[in-house]
Protein backbone atom coordinates (compact mmCIF):
# COMPACT_ATOMS: atom_id res chain seq x y z
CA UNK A 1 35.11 -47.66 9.49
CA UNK A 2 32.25 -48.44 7.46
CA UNK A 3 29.77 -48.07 9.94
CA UNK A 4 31.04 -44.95 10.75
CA UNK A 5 30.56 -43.44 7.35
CA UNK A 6 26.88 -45.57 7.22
CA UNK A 7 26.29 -43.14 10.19
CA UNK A 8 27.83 -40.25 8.63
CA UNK A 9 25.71 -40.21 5.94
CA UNK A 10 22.67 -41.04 7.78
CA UNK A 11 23.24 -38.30 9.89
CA UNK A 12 23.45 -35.71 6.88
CA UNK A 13 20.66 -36.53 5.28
CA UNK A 14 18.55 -36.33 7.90
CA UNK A 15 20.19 -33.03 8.60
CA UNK A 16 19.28 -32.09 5.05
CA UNK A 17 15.61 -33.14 5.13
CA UNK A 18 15.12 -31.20 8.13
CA UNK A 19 16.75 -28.11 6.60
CA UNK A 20 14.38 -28.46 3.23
CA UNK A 21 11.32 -29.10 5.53
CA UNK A 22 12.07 -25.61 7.06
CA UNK A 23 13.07 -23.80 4.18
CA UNK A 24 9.83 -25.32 2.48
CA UNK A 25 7.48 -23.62 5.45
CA UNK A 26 9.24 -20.18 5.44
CA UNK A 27 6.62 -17.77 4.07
CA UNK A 28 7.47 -14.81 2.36
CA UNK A 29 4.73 -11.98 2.28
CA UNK A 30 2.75 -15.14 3.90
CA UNK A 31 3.74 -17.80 1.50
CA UNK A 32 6.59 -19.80 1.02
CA UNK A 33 5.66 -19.68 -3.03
CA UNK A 34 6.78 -16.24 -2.89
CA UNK A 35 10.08 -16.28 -1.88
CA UNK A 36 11.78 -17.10 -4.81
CA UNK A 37 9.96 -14.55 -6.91
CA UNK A 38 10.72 -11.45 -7.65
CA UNK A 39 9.78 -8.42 -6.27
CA UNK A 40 8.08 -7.07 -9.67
CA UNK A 41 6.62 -10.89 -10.55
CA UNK A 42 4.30 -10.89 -7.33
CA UNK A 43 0.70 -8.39 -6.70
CA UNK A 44 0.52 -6.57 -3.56
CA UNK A 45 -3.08 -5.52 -1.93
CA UNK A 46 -2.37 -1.87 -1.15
CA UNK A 47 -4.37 0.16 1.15
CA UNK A 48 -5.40 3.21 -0.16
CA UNK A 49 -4.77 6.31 2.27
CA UNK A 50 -4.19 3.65 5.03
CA UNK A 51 -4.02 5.59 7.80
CA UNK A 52 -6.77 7.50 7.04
CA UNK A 53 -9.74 5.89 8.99
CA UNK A 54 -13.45 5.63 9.02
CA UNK A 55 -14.63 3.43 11.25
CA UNK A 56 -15.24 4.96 14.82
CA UNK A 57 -14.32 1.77 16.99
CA UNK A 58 -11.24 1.24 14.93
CA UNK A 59 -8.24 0.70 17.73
CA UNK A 60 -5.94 3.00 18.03
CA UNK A 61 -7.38 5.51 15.24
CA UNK A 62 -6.93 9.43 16.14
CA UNK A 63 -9.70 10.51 14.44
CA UNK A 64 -12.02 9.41 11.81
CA UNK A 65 -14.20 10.81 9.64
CA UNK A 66 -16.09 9.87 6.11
CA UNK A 67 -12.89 10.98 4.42
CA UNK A 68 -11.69 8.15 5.71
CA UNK A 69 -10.87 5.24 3.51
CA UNK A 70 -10.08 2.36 6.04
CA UNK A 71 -11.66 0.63 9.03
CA UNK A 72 -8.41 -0.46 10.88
CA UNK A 73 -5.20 0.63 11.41
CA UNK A 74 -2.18 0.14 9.10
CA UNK A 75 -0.43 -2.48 11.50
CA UNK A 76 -4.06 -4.11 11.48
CA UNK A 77 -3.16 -3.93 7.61
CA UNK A 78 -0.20 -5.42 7.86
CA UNK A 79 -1.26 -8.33 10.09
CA UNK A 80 -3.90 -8.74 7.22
CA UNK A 81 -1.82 -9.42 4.06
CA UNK A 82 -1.88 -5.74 3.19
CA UNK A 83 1.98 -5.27 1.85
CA UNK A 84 1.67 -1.37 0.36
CA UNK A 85 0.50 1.23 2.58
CA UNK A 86 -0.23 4.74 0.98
CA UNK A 87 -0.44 8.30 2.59
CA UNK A 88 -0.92 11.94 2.40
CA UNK A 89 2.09 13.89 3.17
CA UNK A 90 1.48 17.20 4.43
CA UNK A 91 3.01 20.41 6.04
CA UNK A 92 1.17 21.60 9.03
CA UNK A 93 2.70 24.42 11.05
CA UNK A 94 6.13 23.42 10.49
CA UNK A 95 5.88 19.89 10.67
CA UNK A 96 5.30 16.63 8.39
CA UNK A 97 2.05 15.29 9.04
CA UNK A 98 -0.38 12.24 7.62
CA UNK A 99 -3.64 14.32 6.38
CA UNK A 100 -6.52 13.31 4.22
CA UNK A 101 -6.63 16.37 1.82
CA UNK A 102 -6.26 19.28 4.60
CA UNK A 103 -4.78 18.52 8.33
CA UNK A 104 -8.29 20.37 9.23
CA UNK A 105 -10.58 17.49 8.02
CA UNK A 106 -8.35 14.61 9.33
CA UNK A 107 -5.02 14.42 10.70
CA UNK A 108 -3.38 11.37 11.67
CA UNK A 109 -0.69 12.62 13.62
CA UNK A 110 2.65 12.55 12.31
CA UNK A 111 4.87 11.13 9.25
CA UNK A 112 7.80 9.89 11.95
CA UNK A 113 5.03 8.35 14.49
CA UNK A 114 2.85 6.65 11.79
CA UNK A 115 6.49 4.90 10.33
CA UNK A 116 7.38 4.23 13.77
CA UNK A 117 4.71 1.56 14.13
CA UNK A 118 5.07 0.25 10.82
CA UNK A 119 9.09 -0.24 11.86
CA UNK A 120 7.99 -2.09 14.73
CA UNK A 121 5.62 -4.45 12.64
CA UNK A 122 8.57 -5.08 10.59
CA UNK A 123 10.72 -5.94 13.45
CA UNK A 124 8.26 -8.89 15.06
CA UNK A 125 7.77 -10.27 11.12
CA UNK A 126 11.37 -10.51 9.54
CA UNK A 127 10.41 -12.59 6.51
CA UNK A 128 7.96 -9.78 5.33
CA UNK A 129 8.66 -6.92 2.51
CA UNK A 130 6.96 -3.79 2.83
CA UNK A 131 6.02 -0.98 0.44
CA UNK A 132 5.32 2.54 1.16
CA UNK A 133 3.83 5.31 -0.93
CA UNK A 134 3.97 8.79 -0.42
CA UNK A 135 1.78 11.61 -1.94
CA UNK A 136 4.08 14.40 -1.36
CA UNK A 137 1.66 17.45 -1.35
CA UNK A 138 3.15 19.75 -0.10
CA UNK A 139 6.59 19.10 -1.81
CA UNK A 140 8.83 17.61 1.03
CA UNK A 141 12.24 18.04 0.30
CA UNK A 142 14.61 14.45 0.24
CA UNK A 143 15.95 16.22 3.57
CA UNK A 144 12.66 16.66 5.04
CA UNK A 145 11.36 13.34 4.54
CA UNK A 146 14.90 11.85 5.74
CA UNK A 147 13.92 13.08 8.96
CA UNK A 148 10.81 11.43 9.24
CA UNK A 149 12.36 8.42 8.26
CA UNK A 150 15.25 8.49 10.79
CA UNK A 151 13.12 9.57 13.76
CA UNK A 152 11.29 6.41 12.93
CA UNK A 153 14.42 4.62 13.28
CA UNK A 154 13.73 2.59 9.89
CA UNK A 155 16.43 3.30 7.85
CA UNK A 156 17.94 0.31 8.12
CA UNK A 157 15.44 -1.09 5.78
CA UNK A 158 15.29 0.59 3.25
CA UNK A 159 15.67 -1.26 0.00
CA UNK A 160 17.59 1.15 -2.54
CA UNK A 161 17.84 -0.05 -6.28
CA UNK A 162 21.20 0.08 -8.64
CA UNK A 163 19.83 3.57 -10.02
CA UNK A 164 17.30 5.58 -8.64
CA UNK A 165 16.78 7.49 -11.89
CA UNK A 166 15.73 4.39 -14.01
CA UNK A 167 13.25 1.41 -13.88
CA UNK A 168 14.58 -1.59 -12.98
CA UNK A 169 14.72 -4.24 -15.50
CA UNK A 170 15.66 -6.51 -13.03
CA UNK A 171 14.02 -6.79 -9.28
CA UNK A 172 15.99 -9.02 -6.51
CA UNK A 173 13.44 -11.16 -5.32
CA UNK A 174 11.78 -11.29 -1.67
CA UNK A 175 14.29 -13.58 -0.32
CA UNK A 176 16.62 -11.63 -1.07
CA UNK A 177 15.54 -8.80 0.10
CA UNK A 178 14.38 -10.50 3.03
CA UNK A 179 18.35 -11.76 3.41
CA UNK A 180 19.65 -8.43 2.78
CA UNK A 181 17.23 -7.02 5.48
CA UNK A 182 16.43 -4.33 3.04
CA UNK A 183 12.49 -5.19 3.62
CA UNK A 184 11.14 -1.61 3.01
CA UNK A 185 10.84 -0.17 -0.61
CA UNK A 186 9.16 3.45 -0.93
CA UNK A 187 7.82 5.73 -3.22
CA UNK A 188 7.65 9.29 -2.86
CA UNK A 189 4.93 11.29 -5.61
CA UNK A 190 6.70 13.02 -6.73
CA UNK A 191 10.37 13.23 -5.74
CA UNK A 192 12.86 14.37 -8.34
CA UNK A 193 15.76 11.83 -7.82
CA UNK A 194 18.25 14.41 -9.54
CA UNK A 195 17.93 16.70 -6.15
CA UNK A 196 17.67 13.28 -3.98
CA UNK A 197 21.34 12.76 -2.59
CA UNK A 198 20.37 12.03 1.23
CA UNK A 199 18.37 9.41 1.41
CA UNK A 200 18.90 6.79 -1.53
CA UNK A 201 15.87 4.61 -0.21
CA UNK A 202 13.35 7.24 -1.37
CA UNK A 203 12.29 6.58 -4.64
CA UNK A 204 10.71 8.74 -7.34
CA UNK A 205 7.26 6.94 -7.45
CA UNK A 206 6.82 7.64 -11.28
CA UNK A 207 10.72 6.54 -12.00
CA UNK A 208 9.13 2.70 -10.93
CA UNK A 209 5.73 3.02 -11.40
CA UNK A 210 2.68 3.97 -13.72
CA UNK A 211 -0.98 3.96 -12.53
CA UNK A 212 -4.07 3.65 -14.06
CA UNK A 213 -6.97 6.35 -13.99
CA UNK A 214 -8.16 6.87 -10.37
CA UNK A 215 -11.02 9.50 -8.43
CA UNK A 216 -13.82 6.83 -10.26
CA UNK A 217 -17.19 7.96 -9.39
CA UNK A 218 -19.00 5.43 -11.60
CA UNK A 219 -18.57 1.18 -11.58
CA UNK A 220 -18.50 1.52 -15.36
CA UNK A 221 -15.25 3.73 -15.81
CA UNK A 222 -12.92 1.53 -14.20
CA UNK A 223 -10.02 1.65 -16.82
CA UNK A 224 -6.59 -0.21 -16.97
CA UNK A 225 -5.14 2.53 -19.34
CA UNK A 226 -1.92 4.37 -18.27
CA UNK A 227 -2.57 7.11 -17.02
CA UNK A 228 0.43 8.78 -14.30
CA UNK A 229 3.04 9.59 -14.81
CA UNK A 230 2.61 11.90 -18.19
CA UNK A 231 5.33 10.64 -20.19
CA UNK A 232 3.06 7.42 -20.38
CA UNK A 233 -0.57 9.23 -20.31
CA UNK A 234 -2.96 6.61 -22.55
CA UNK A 235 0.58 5.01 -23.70
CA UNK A 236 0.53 1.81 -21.68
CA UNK A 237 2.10 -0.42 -24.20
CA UNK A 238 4.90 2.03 -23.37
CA UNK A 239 4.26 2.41 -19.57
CA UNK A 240 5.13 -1.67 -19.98
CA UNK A 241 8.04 -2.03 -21.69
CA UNK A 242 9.80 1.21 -20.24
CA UNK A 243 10.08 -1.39 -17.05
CA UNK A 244 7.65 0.79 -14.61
CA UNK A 245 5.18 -1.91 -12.07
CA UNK A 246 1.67 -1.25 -12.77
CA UNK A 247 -0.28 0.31 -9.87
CA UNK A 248 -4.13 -0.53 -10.10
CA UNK A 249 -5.98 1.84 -8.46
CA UNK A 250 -9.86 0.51 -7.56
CA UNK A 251 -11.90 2.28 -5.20
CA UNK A 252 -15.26 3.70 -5.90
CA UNK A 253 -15.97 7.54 -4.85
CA UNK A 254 -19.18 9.68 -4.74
CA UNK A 255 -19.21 13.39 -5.22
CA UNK A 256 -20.77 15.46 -2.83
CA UNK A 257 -19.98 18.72 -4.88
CA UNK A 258 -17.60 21.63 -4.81
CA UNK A 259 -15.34 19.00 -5.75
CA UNK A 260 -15.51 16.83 -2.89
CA UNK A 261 -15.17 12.93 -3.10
CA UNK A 262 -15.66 10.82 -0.88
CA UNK A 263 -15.46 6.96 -0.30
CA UNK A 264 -18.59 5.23 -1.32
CA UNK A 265 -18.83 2.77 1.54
CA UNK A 266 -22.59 1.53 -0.02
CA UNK A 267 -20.44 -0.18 -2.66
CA UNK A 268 -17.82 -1.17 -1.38
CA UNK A 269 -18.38 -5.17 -1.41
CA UNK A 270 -19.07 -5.41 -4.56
CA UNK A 271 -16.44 -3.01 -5.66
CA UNK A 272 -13.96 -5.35 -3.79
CA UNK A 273 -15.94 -8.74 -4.85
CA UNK A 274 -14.44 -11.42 -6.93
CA UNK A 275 -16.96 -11.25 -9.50
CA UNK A 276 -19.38 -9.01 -11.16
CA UNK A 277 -19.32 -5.36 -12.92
CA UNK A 278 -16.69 -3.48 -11.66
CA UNK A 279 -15.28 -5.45 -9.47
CA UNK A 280 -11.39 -5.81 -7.85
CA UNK A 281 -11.75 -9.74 -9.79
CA UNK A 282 -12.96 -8.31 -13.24
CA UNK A 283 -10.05 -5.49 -13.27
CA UNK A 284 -7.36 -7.55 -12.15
CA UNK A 285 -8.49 -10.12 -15.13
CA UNK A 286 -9.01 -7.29 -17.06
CA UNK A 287 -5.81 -5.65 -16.42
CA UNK A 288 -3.65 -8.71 -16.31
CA UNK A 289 -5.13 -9.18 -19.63
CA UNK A 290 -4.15 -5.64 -21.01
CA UNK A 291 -0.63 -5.59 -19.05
CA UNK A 292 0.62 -9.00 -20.44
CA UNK A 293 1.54 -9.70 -16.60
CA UNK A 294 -0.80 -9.70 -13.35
CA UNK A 295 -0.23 -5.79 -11.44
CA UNK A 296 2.17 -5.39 -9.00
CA UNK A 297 -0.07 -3.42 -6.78
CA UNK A 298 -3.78 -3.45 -6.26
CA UNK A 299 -5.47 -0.28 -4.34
CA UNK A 300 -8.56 -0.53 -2.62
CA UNK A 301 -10.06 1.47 0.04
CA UNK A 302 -11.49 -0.90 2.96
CA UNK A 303 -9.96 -3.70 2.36
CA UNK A 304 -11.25 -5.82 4.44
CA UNK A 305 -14.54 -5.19 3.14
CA UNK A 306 -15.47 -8.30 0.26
CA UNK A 307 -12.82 -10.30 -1.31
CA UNK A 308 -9.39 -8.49 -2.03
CA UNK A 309 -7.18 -10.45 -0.29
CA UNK A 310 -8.92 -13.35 -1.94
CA UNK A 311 -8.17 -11.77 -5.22
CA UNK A 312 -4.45 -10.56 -4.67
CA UNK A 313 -4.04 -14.15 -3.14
CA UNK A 314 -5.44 -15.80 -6.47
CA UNK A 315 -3.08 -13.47 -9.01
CA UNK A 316 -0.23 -14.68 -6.89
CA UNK A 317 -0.72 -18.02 -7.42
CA UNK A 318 -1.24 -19.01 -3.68
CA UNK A 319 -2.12 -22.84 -3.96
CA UNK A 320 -2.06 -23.08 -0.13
CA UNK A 321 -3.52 -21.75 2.49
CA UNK A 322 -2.04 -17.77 3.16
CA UNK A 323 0.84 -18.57 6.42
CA UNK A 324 -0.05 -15.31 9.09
CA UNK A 325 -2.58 -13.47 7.76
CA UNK A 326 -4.78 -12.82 10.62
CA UNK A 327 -8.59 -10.67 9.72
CA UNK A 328 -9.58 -7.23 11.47
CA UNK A 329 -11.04 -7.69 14.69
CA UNK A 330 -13.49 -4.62 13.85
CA UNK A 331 -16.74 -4.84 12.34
CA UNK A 332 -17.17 -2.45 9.43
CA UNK A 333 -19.64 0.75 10.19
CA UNK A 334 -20.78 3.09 8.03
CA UNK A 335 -20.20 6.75 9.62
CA UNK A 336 -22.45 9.79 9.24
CA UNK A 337 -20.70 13.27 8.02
CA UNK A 338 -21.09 14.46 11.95
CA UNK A 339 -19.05 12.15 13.14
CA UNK A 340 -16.16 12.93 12.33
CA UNK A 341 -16.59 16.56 11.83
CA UNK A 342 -17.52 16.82 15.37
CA UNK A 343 -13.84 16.29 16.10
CA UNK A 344 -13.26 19.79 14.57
CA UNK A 345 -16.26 21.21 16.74
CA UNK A 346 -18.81 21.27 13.82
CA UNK A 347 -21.41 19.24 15.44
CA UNK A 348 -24.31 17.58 13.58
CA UNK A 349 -23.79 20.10 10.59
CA UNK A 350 -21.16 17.27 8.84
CA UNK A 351 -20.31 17.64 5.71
CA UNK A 352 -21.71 21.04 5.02
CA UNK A 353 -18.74 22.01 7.11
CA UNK A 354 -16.24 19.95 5.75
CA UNK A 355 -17.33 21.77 1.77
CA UNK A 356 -17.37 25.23 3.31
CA UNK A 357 -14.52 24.65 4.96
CA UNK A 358 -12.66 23.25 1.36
CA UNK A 359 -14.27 25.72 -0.68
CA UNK A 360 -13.62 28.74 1.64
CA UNK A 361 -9.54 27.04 1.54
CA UNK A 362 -10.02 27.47 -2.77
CA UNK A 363 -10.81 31.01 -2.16
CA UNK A 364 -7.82 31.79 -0.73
């Protein structure tokens, strides 16, 4: 009888190391020192515009042009580290597209198809969370935007809070979203969550979140001060303690007049380097300084381009080496203005088409 029991607990505890071995290698948003945290106590690397792209051999891009604000795909993203993903939302002819300020100077294709890929990422990595933001400009209904989302097919994860008209002051943490299977949280600017009774999942961006000052044309103005949504506007003692996650915003832009911004890719290293004026390091320090906490989101334009994954992995406290994150396969290019205007039959004249084109649009 004694033997028996000997064997019984033998048995169980080698049962038990095996079971904390595993649990110990499960990674969370690529690291098992993640899953225990909360969703609002970790910093996601957010591509800005993600599937807006620049490069001209990025894999499966549908057009490209120096509006563009990333060399690879948002799956490519994904398989990166990237956890937020922001887009345009706009209406063209009748239906939801993903455009880069007009669906004449870059279209990438549609809302539903764009969240269809991003639904099957999420199937093949099931201990992953996922954010998605939403510029709504051209004021999508709740109904509208439900569509998109259920033509996707990724409903299902869709992550949708206690209230949906207050911050949280509490935020499950990733493995429990990750046990829930309610993996995808989104934002919608702006979506009034008083008219929102479809589709629970879609959050008011500006309910959860406040951003700092973004369209930064000069190294020297990066600031950490609250700035969206206008209840908080150079308050961000108050954008803190009302509970909304601070969004970073850090991309560079040059102006080439009527208005126009664009990405400045001659930059971009440094404005994504660890170290130095104006860099993705320096903010975060700076902002995790002025925040009392590190941001929850970080958003860069090429990503891939210097050291932000290096950074985000650093805020988070990654002791280890990242589990899954796997670098672009394409080699960064700079593109001229023709390129990707020649899509739109403009030729070699670039970006004197592209501010026609947006100034003749103001006119009207």
């Amino acid at each position: 009888m004694q033997s028996i029991l000997c064997w019984s607990l033998i048995i169980q505890a080698a049962l038990g190391a095996i079971l904390t071995a595993r649990n110990a290698t499960i990674a969370c948003n690529n690291s098992p020192q993640l899953c225990s945290r909360a969703y609002s106590n970790i910093t996601q690397l957010g591509a800005h515009d993600s599937p807006f792209l620049n490069n001209a051999s990025a894999s499966n891009s549908i057009t490209f042009s120096d509006a563009g604000n990333q060399n690879v795909n948002s799956v490519a993203q994904l398989a990166a580290g990237v956890r937020l993903l922001t887009a345009q939302v706009h209406n063209n002819n009748g239906a939801w597209h993903l455009c880069h300020t007009s669906c004449s100077l870059l279209d990438a294709g549609t809302l539903s198809a764009w969240l269809s890929t991003i639904k099957t990422w999420m199937d093949d990595n099931p201990n992953d969370v996922v954010t998605i933001l939403l510029v709504n400009s051209d004021d999508a209904s709740a109904e509208d935007l439900k569509a998109e989302f259920e033509a996707a097919n990724i409903t299902s994860y869709g992550y949708q809070p206690p209230s949906s008209t207050t911050a949280l002051a509490t935020w499950p943490t990733l493995q429990e979203m990750i046990s829930n299977n309610s993996r995808l949280v989104t934002f919608v600017a702006d979506l009034d969550p008083s008219t929102n009774t479809v589709a629970p999942y879609l959050l008011d961006e500006f309910t959860f979140v406040f951003e700092n000052p973004y369209n930064v044309t000069s190294s020297s103005n990066f600031s950490c001060v609250a700035d969206r949504p206008p209840a908080v506007f150079g308050q961000t003692a108050t954008a803190i303690s009302s509970g909304r996650l601070p969004l970073v915003n850090h991309f560079l832009d040059t102006n080439e007049g009527l208005g126009i911004d664009i990405p400045d890719t001659a930059n971009v290293t440094t404005t994504n380097g660890k170290t130095g004026a104006g860099s993705l390091g320096v903010a975060a320090s700076d902002c995790s300084a002025a925040y009392g906490k590190a941001p929850a989101f970080l958003l860069v334009d090429f990503f891939d381009e210097g050291s932000a994954i290096s950074v985000v992995n650093g805020l988070n406290g990654i002791s280890t080496t990242a589990v899954g994150q796997t670098q672009p396969s394409v080699t960064p290019t700079s593109s001229s203005g023709a390129s990707g205007i020649s899509n739109l039959g403009f030729g070699s004249y670039g970006w004197l088409a592209v501010l026609f084109v947006t100034w003749l649009a103001h006119q009207i």
